[in-house]
C-alpha atoms as a PDB file:
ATOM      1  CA  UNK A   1    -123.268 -44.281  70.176  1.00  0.00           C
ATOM      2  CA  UNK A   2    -121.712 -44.255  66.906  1.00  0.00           C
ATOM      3  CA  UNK A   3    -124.712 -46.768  65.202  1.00  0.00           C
ATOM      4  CA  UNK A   4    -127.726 -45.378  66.725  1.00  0.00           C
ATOM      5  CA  UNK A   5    -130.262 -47.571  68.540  1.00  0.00           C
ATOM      6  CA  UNK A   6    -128.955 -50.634  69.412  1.00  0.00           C
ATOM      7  CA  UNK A   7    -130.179 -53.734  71.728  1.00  0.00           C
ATOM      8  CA  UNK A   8    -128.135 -53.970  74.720  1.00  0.00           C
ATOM      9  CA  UNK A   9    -128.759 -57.010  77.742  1.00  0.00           C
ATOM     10  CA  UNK A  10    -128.748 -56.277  81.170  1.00  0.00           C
ATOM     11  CA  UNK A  11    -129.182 -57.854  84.537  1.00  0.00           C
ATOM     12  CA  UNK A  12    -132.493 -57.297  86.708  1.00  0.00           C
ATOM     13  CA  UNK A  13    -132.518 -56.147  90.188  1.00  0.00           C
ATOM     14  CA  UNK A  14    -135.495 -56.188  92.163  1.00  0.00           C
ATOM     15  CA  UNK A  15    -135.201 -52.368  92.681  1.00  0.00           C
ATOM     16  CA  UNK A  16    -135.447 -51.767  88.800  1.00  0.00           C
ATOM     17  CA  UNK A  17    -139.303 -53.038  89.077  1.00  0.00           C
ATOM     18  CA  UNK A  18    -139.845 -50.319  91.534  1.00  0.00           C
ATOM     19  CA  UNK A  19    -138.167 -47.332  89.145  1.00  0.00           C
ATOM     20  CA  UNK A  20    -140.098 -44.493  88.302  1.00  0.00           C
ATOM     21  CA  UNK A  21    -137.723 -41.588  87.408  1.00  0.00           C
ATOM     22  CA  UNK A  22    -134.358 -40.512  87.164  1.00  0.00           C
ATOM     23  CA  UNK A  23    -131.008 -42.208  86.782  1.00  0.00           C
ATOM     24  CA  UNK A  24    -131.217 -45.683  87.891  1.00  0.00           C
ATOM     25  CA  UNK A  25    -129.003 -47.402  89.672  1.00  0.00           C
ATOM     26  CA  UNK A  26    -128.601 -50.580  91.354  1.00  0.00           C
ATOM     27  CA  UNK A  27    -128.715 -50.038  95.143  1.00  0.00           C
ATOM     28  CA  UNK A  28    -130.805 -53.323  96.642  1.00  0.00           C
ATOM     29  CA  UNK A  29    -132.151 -56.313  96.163  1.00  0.00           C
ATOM     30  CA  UNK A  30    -131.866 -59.218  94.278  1.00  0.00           C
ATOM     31  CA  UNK A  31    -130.863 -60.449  90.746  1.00  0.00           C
ATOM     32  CA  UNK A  32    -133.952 -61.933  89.392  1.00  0.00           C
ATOM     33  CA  UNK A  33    -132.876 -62.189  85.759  1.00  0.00           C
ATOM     34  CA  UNK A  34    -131.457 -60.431  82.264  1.00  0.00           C
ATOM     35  CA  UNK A  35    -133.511 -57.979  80.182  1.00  0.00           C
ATOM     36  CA  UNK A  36    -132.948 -57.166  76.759  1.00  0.00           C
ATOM     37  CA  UNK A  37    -133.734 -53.586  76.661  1.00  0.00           C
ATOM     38  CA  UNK A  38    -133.080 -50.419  73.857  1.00  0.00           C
ATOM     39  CA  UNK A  39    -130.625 -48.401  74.165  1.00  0.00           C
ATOM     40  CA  UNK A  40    -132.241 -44.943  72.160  1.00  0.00           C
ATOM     41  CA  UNK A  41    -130.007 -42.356  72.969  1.00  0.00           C
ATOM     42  CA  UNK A  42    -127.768 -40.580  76.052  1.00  0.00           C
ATOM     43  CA  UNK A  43    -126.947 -37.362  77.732  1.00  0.00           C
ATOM     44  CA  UNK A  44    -126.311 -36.051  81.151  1.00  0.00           C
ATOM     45  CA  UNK A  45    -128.647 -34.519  84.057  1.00  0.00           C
ATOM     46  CA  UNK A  46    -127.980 -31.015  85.350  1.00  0.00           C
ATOM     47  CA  UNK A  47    -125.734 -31.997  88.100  1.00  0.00           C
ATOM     48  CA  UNK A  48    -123.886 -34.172  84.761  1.00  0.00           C
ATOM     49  CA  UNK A  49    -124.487 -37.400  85.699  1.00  0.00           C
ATOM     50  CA  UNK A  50    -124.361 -39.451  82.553  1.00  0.00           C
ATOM     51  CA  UNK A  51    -127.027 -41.757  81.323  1.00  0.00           C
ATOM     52  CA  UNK A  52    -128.286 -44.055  78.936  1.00  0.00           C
ATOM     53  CA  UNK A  53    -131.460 -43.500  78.105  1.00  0.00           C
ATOM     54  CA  UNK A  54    -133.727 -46.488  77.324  1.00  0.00           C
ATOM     55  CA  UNK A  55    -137.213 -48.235  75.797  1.00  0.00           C
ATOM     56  CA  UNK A  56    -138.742 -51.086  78.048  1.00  0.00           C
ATOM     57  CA  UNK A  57    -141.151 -53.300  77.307  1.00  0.00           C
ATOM     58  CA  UNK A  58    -143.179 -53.387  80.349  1.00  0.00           C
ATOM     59  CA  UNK A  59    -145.344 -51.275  78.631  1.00  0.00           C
ATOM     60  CA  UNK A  60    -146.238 -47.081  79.734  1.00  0.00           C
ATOM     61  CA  UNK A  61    -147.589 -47.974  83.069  1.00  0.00           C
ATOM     62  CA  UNK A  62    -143.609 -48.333  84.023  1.00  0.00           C
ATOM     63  CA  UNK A  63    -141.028 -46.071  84.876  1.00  0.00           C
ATOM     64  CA  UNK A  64    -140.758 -42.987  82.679  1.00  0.00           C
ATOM     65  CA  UNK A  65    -143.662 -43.807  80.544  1.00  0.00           C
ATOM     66  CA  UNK A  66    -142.191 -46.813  79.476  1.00  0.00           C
ATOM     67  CA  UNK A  67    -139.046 -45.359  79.167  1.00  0.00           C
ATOM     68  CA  UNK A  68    -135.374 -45.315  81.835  1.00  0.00           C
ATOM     69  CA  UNK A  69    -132.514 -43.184  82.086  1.00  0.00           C
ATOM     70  CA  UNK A  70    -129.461 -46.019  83.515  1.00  0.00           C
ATOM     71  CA  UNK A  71    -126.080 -44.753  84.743  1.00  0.00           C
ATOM     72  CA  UNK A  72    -123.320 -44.479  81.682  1.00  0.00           C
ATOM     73  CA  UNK A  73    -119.644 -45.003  81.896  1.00  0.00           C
ATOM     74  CA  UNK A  74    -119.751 -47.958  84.168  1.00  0.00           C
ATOM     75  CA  UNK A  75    -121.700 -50.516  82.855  1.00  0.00           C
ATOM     76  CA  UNK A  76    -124.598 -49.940  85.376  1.00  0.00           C
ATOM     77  CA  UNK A  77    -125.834 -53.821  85.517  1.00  0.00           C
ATOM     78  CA  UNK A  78    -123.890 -54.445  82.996  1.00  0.00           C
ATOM     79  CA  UNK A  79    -126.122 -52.641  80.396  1.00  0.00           C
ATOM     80  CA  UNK A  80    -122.387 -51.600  78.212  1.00  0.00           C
ATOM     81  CA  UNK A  81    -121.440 -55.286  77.946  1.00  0.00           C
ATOM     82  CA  UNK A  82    -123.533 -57.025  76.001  1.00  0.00           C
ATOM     83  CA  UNK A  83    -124.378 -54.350  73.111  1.00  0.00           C
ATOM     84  CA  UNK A  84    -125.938 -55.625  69.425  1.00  0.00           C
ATOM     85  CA  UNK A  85    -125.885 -53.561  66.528  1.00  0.00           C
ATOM     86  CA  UNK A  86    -127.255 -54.594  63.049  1.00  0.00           C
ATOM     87  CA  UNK A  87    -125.463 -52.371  60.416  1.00  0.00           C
ATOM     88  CA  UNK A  88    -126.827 -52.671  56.641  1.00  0.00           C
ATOM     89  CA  UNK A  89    -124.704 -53.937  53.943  1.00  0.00           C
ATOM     90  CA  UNK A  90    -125.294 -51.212  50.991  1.00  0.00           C
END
């Protein structure tokens, strides 16, 4: 939160191929894998569920035009535990 984007790795589900919109979460399937996904930004829906909000690279054709919203505050497939950050040395 505190350095802006940052790269975060995650593990793959077979539901996450099938999201389109809203806050995903893990509900069936299989692990097929790890991502490395963005992490752009955060916020809350209007019933305040939290999210991270994130850039795939499966290109527009996916999910919210390229673009997720994962569950924050829990490490939703563990998206919070593998987080990279570059931070310049000025």
């Amino acid at each position: 939160m505190k350095f802006g984007p940052v790269t975060a790795f995650m593990d793959v589900y077979q539901d996450f191929f099938a999201y389109g919109s809203g806050i995903y979460r893990h509900v069936t399937g299989l692990q097929l894998g790890e991502h490395v996904v963005r992490l752009l930004g955060w916020g809350a829906d209007a019933d305040g569920t939290p999210f991270w909000f994130g850039a795939n690279s499966w290109t527009t054709e996916w999910g919210e035009s390229g673009a997720f919203r994962i569950l924050r505050g829990c490490s939703e497939c563990r998206v919070e535990d593998f987080v990279y950050v570059g931070e310049a040395d000025v």
